[in-house]
Protein backbone atom coordinates (compact mmCIF):
# COMPACT_ATOMS: atom_id res chain seq x y z
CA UNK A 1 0.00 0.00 0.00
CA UNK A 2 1.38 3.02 -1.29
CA UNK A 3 1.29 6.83 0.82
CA UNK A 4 -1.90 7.85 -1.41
CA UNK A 5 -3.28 4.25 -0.52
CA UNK A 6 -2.65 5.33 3.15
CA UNK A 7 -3.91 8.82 3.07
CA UNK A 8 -7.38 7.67 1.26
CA UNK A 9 -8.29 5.22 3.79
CA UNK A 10 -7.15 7.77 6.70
CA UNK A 11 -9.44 10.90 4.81
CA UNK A 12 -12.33 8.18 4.57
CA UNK A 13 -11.87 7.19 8.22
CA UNK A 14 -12.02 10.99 8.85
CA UNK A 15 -15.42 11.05 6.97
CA UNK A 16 -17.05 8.64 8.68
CA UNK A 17 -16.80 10.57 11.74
CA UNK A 18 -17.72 13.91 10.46
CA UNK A 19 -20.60 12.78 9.04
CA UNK A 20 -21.91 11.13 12.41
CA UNK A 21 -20.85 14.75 13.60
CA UNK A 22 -22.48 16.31 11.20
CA UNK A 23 -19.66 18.92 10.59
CA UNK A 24 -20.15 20.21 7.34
CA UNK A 25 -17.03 22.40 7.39
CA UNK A 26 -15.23 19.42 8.28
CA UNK A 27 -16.91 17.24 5.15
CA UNK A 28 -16.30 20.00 2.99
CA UNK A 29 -12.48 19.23 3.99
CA UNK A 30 -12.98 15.70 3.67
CA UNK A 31 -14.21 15.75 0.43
CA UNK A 32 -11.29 18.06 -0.89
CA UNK A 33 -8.45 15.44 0.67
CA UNK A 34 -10.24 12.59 -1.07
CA UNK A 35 -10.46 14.22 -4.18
CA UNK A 36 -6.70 15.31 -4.58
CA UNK A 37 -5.93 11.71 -3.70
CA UNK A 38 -8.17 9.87 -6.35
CA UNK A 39 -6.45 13.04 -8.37
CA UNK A 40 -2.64 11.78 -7.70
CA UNK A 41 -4.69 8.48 -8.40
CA UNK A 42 -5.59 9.74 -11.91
CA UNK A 43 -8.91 8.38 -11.22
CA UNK A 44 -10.60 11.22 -12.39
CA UNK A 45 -14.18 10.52 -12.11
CA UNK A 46 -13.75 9.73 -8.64
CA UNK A 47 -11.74 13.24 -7.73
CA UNK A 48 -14.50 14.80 -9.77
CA UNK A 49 -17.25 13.37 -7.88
CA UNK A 50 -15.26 14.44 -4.32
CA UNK A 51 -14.42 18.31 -5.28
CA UNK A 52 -17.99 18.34 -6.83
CA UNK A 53 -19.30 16.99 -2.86
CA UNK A 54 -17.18 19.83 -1.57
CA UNK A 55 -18.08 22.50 -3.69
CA UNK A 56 -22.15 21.77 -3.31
CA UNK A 57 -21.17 22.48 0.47
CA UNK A 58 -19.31 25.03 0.48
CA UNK A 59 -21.94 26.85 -1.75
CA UNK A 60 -24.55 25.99 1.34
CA UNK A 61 -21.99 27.41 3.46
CA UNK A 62 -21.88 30.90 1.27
CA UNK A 63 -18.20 30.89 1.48
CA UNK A 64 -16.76 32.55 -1.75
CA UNK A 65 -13.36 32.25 -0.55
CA UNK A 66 -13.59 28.17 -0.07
CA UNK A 67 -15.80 27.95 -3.52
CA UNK A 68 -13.18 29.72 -5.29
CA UNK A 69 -10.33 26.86 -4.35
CA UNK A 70 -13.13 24.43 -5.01
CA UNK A 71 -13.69 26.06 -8.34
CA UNK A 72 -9.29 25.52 -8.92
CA UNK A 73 -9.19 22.24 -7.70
CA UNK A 74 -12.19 20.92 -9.98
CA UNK A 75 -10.38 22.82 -13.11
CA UNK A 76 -6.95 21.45 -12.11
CA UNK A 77 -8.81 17.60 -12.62
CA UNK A 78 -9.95 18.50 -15.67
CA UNK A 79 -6.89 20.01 -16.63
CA UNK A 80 -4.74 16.74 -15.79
CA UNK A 81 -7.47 14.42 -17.32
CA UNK A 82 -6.81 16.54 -20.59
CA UNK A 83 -10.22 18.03 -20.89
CA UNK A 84 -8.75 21.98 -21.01
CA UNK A 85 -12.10 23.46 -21.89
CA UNK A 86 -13.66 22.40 -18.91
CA UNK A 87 -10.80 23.22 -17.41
CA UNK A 88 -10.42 26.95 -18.30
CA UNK A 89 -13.95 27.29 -17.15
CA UNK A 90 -13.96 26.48 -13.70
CA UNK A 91 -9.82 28.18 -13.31
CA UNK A 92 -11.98 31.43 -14.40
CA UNK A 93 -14.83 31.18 -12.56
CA UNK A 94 -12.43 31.24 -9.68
CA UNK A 95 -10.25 33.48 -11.11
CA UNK A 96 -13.42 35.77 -10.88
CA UNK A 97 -13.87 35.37 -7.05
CA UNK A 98 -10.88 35.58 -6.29
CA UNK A 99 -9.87 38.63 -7.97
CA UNK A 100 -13.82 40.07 -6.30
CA UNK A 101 -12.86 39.38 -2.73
CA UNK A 102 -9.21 40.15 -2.69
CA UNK A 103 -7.71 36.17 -2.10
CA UNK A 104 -4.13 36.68 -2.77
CA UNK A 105 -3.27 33.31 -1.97
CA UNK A 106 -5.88 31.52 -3.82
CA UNK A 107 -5.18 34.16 -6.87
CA UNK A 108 -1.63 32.95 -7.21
CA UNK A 109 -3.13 28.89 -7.55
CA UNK A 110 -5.19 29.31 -9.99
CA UNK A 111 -2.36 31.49 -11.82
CA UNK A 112 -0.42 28.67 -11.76
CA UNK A 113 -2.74 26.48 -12.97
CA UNK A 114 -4.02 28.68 -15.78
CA UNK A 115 0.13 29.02 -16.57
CA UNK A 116 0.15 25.35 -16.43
CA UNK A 117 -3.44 24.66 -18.63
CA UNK A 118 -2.15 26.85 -21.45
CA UNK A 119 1.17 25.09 -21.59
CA UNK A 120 -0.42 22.09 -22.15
CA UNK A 121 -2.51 23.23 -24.88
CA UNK A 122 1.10 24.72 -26.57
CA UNK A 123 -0.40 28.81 -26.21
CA UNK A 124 3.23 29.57 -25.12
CA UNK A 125 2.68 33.02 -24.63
CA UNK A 126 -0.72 33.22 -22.32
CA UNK A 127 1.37 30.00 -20.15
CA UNK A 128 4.19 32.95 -19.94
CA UNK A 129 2.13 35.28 -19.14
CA UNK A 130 0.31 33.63 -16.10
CA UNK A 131 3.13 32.55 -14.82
CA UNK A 132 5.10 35.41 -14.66
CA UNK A 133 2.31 37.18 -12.96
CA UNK A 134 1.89 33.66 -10.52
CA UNK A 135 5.52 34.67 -9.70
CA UNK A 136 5.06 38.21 -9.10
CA UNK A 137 2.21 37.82 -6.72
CA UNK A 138 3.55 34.77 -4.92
CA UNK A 139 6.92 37.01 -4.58
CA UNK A 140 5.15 40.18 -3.03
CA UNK A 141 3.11 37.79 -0.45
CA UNK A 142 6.13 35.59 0.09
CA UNK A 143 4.97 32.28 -0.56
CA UNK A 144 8.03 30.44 -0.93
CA UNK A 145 6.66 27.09 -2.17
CA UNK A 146 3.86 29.10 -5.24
CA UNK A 147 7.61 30.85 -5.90
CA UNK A 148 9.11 27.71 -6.15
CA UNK A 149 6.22 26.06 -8.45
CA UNK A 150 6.40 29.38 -10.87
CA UNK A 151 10.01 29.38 -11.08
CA UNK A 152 9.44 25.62 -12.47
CA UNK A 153 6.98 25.99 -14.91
CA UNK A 154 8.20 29.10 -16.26
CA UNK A 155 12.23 27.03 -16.45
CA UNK A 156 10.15 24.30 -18.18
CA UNK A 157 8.22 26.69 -20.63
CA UNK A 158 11.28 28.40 -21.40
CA UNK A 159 13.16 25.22 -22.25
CA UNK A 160 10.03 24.16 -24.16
CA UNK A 161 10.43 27.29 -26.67
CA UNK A 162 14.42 26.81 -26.38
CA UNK A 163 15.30 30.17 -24.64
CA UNK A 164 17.92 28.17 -22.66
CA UNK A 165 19.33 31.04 -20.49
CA UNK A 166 15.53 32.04 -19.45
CA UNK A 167 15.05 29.00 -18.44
CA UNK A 168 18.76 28.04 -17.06
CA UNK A 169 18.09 31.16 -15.27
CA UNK A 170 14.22 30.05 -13.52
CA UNK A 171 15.32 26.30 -12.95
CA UNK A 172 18.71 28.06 -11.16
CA UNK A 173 16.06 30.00 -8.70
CA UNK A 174 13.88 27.00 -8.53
CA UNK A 175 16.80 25.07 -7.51
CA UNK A 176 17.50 27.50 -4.96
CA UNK A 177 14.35 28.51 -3.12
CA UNK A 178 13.40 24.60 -3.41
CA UNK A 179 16.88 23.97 -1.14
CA UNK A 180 16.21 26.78 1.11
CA UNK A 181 12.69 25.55 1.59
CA UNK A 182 14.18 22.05 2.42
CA UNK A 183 17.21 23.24 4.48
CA UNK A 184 14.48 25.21 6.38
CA UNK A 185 12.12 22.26 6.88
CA UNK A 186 15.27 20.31 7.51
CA UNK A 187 16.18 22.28 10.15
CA UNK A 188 12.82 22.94 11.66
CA UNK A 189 12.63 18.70 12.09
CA UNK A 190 15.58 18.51 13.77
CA UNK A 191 15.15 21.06 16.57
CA UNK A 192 11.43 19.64 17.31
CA UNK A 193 13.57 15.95 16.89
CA UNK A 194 15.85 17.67 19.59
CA UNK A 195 13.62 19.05 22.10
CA UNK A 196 11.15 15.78 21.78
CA UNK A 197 14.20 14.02 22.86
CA UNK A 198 15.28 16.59 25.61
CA UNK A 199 11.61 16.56 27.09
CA UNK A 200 11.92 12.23 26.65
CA UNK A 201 14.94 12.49 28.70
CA UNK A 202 13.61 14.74 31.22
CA UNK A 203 10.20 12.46 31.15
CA UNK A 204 12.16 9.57 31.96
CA UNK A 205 14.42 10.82 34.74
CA UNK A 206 11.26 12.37 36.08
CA UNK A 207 9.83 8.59 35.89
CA UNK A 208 12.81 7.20 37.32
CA UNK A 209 12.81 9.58 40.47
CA UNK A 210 9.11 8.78 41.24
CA UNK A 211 10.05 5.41 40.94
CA UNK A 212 13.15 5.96 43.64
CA UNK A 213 10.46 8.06 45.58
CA UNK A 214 8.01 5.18 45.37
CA UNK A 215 10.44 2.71 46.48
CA UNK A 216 12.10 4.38 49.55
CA UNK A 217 8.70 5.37 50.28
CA UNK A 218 7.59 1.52 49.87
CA UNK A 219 11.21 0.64 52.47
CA UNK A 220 10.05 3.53 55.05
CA UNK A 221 6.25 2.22 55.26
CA UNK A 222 7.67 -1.81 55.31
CA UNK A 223 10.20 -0.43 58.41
CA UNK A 224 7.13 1.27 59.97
CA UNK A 225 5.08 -1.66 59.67
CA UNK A 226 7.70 -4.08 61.45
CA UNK A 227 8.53 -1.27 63.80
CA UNK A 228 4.36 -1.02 65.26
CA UNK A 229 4.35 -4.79 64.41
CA UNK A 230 7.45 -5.24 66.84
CA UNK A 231 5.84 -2.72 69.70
CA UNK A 232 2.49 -4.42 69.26
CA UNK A 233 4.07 -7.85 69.91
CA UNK A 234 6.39 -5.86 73.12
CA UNK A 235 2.91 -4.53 74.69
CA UNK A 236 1.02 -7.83 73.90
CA UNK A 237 3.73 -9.86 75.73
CA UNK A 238 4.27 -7.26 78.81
CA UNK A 239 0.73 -7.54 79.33
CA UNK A 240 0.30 -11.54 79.41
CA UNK A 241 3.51 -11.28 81.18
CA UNK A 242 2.35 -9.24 83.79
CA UNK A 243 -1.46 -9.79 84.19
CA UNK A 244 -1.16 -13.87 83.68
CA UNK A 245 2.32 -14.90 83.84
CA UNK A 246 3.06 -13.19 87.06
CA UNK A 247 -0.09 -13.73 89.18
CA UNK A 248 0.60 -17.39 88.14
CA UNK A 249 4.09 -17.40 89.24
CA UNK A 250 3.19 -15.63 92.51
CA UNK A 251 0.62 -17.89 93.30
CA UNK A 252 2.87 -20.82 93.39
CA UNK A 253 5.14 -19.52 94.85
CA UNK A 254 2.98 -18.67 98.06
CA UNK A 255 1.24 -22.09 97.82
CA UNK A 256 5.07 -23.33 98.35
């Protein structure tokens, strides 16, 4: 079972339990994660039928935000199934909202996929010219990994048309921001790696000293124990000594 095998049957798992929860927002989500898996699946028809679940409810929710990357997702299917009418369509209609309510973030997607739609379908120029301006918006918000996936395309478009330095010069930066991501990541891993191990550490020397708490505690209590078992016997005998065995002795003693 491969990682897309793995994250399907998690996402359904997840659905299960949001719909006995009834959490649309959460099904919404759902949907979406099962759809880019059947997607990396290339089982189209199934990622269709997912994005087109969580676009029907995200509509009910009125979010035009959400519908937009619904919108994107659905014409990035149709774009990898090699249907590009359909899939300029729905790239536009959320090109539309999210140009309306000011999605930066969501603008620079479908940029990239228009850049990538029009490559496909050999208009060289309109794929350059969505994917310089993916690159110029993901730049001014600073989204290093939409930077990264411009820098790409445009490397590969470039290539395509054989303007070699262009595109020595994109794949150079993709190289670049792609390592820096990594390095970042990299780094990020190993410090949480570190202080997972430092607060182990400290979790097991904590356990270790309750357990050497626990035990002297257990010695103490055993030595009390013996102790009022040893004074209990002490009083028991002083008094059978002294109220039976005594009496006794002195009353043979006077018989005598």
């Amino acid at each position: 079972m491969n990682n897309t095998d793995e994250s399907l049957k998690f996402h359904f798992k997840a659905l299960k339990i949001r719909e006995f929860l009834k959490d649309s927002a959460g099904l919404s989500s759902s949907y979406n994660n099962i759809g880019n898996c059947f997607q990396k699946k290339q089982n189209y028809s199934q990622a269709l039928k997912f994005h087109f679940a969580a676009l029907k409810l995200k509509k009910e929710q009125n979010s035009p935000q959400e519908i937009a990357r619904s919108l994107g997702n659905i014409g990035a299917v149709y774009s990898d199934s090699g249907n590009f009418k359909k899939a300029l369509e729905y790239e536009f209609e959320s090109l539309k909202l999210a140009e309306e309510f000011d999605d930066k973030e969501g603008l620079e997607i479908v940029l990239v996929n228009l850049g990538y739609i029009y490559y496909k379908m050999k208009d060289y120029p309109t794929s350059e010219k969505y994917g310089l301006k993916a690159l110029k918006l993901a730049t001014e918000i600073g989204d290093a990994e939409t930077i990264v996936e411009a820098n790409l395309q445009l490397s590969t478009l470039y290539k395509k048309i054989k303007n070699f330095e262009k595109s020595l010069n994109y794949y150079t930066s993709y190289i670049n921001i792609r390592d820096s991501l990594f390095n970042a990541e990299t780094i990020n891993k190993t410090i949480q790696a570190q202080l997972q191990y430092e607060y182990d550490k400290a979790a097991d020397a904590a356990k270790l000293e309750r357990e050497k708490i626990d035990a002297i505690a257990k010695v103490e209590s055993t030595k009390q124990k013996i102790v009022l078992g040893l004074v209990c016997f002490v009083l028991l005998f002083s008094y059978h000594f002294c109220n039976i065995y005594l009496p006794q002795l002195f009353a043979e003693t006077k018989s005598k």
